[in-house]
C-alpha atoms as a PDB file:
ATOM      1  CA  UNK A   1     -57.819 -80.766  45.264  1.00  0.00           C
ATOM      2  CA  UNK A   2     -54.815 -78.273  44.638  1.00  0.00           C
ATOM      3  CA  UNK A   3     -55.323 -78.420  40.862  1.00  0.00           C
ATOM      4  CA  UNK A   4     -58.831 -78.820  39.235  1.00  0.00           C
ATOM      5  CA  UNK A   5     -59.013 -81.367  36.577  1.00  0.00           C
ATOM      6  CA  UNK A   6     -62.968 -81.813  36.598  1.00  0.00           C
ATOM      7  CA  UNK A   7     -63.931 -78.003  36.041  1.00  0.00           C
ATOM      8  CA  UNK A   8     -64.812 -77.450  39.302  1.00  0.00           C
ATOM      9  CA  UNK A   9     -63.716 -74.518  40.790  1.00  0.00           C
ATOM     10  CA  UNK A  10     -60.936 -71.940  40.138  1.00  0.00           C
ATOM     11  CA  UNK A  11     -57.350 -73.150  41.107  1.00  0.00           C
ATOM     12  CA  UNK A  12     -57.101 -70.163  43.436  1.00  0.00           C
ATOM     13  CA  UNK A  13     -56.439 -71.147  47.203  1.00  0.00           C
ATOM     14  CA  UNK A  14     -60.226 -70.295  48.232  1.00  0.00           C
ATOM     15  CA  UNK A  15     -61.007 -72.376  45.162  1.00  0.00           C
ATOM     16  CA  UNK A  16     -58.882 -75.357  47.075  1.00  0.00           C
ATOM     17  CA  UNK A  17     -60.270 -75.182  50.181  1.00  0.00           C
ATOM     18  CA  UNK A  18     -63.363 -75.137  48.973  1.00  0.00           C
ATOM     19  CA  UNK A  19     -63.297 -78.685  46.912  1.00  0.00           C
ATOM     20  CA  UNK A  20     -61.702 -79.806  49.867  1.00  0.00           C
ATOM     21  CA  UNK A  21     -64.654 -79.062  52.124  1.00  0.00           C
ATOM     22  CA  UNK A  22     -66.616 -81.131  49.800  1.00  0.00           C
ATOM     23  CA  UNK A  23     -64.316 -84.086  50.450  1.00  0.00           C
ATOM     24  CA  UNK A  24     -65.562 -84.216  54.463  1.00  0.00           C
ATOM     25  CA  UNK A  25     -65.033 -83.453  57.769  1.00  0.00           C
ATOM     26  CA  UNK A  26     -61.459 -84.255  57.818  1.00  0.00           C
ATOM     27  CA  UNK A  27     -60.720 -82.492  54.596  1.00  0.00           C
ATOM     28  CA  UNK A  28     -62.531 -79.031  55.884  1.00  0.00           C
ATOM     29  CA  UNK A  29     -60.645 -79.188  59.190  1.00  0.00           C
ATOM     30  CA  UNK A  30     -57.720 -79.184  57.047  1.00  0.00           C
ATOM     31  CA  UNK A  31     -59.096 -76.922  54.706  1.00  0.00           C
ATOM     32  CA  UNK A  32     -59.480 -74.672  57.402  1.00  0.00           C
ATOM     33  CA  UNK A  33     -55.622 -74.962  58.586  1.00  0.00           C
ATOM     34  CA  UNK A  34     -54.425 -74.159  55.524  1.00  0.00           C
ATOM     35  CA  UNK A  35     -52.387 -70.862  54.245  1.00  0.00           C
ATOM     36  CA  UNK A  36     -52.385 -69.532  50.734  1.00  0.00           C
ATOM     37  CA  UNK A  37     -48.818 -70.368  50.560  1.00  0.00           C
ATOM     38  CA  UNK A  38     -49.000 -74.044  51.262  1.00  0.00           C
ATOM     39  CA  UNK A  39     -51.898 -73.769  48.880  1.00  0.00           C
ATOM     40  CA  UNK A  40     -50.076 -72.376  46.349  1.00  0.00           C
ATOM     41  CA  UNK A  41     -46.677 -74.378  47.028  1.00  0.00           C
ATOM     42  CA  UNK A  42     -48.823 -77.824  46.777  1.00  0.00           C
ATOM     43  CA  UNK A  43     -49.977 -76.478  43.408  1.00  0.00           C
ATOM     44  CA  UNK A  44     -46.699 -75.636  42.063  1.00  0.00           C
ATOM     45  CA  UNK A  45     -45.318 -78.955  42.984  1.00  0.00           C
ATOM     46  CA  UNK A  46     -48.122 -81.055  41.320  1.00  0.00           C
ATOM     47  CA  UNK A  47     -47.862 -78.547  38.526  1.00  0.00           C
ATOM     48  CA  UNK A  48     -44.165 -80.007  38.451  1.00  0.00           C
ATOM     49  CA  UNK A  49     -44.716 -83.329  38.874  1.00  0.00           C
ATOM     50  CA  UNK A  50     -47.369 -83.461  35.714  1.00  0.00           C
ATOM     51  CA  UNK A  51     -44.369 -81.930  33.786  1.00  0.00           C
ATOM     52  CA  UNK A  52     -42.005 -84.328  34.905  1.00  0.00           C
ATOM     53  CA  UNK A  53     -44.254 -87.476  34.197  1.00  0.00           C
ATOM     54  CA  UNK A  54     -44.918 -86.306  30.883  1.00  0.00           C
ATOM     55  CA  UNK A  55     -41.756 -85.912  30.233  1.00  0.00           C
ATOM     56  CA  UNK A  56     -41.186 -89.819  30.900  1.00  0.00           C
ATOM     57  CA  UNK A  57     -40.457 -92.233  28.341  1.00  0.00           C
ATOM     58  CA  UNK A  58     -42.579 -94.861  28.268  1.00  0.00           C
ATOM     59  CA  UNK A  59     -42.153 -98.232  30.399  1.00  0.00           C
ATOM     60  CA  UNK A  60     -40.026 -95.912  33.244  1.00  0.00           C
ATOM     61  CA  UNK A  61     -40.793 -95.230  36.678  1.00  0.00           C
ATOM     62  CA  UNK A  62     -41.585 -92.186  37.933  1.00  0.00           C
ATOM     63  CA  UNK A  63     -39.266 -91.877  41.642  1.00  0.00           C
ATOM     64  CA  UNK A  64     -40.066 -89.262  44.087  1.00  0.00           C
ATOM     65  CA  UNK A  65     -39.115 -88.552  47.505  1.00  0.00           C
ATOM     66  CA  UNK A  66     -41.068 -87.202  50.257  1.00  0.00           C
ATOM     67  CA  UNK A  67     -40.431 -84.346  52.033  1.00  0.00           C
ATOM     68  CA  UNK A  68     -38.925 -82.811  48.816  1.00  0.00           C
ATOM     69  CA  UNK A  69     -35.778 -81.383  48.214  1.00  0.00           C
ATOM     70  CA  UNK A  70     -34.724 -77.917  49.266  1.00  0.00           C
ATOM     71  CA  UNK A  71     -33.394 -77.669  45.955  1.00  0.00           C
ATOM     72  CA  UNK A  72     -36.367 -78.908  43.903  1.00  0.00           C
ATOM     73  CA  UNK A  73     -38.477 -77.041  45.862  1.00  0.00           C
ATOM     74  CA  UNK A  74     -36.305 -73.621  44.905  1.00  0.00           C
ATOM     75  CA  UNK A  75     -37.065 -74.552  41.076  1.00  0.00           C
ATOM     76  CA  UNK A  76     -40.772 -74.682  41.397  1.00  0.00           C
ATOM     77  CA  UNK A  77     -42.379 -71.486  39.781  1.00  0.00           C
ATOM     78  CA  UNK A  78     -45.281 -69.896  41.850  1.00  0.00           C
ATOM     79  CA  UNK A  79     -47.286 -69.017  38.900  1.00  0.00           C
END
């Protein structure tokens, strides 16, 4: 929901929470709990995380830890 492949919605964190009231009760509630900085954080890292698959050569494995690193998150760019 934090970035909006289909068209559906602006990738602004109203724009999130609303797709993610679409998704059910569950994903309201949390809509509901979330703050435009989480929001935009989420974004930033999925943002990343396209960049860095693309950047893949073919045949390799993408790796990622969860939570992620204080340091990874520090290179993430808000826009």
């Amino acid at each position: 929901a934090v970035l909006n492949r289909w068209g559906d919605g602006p990738d602004t964190p109203q724009g999130v929470r609303n797709r993610l009231r679409g998704y059910g009760p569950d994903a309201a509630e949390l809509a509901g709990q979330l703050d435009d900085d989480s929001i935009r954080l989420a974004a930033a890292g999925v943002r990343r995380l396209y960049r860095e698959w693309a950047a893949l050569p073919a045949g390799e494995t993408l790796r990622l830890t969860w939570p992620l690193h204080d340091s990874w998150l520090r290179l993430m760019s808000p826009a």
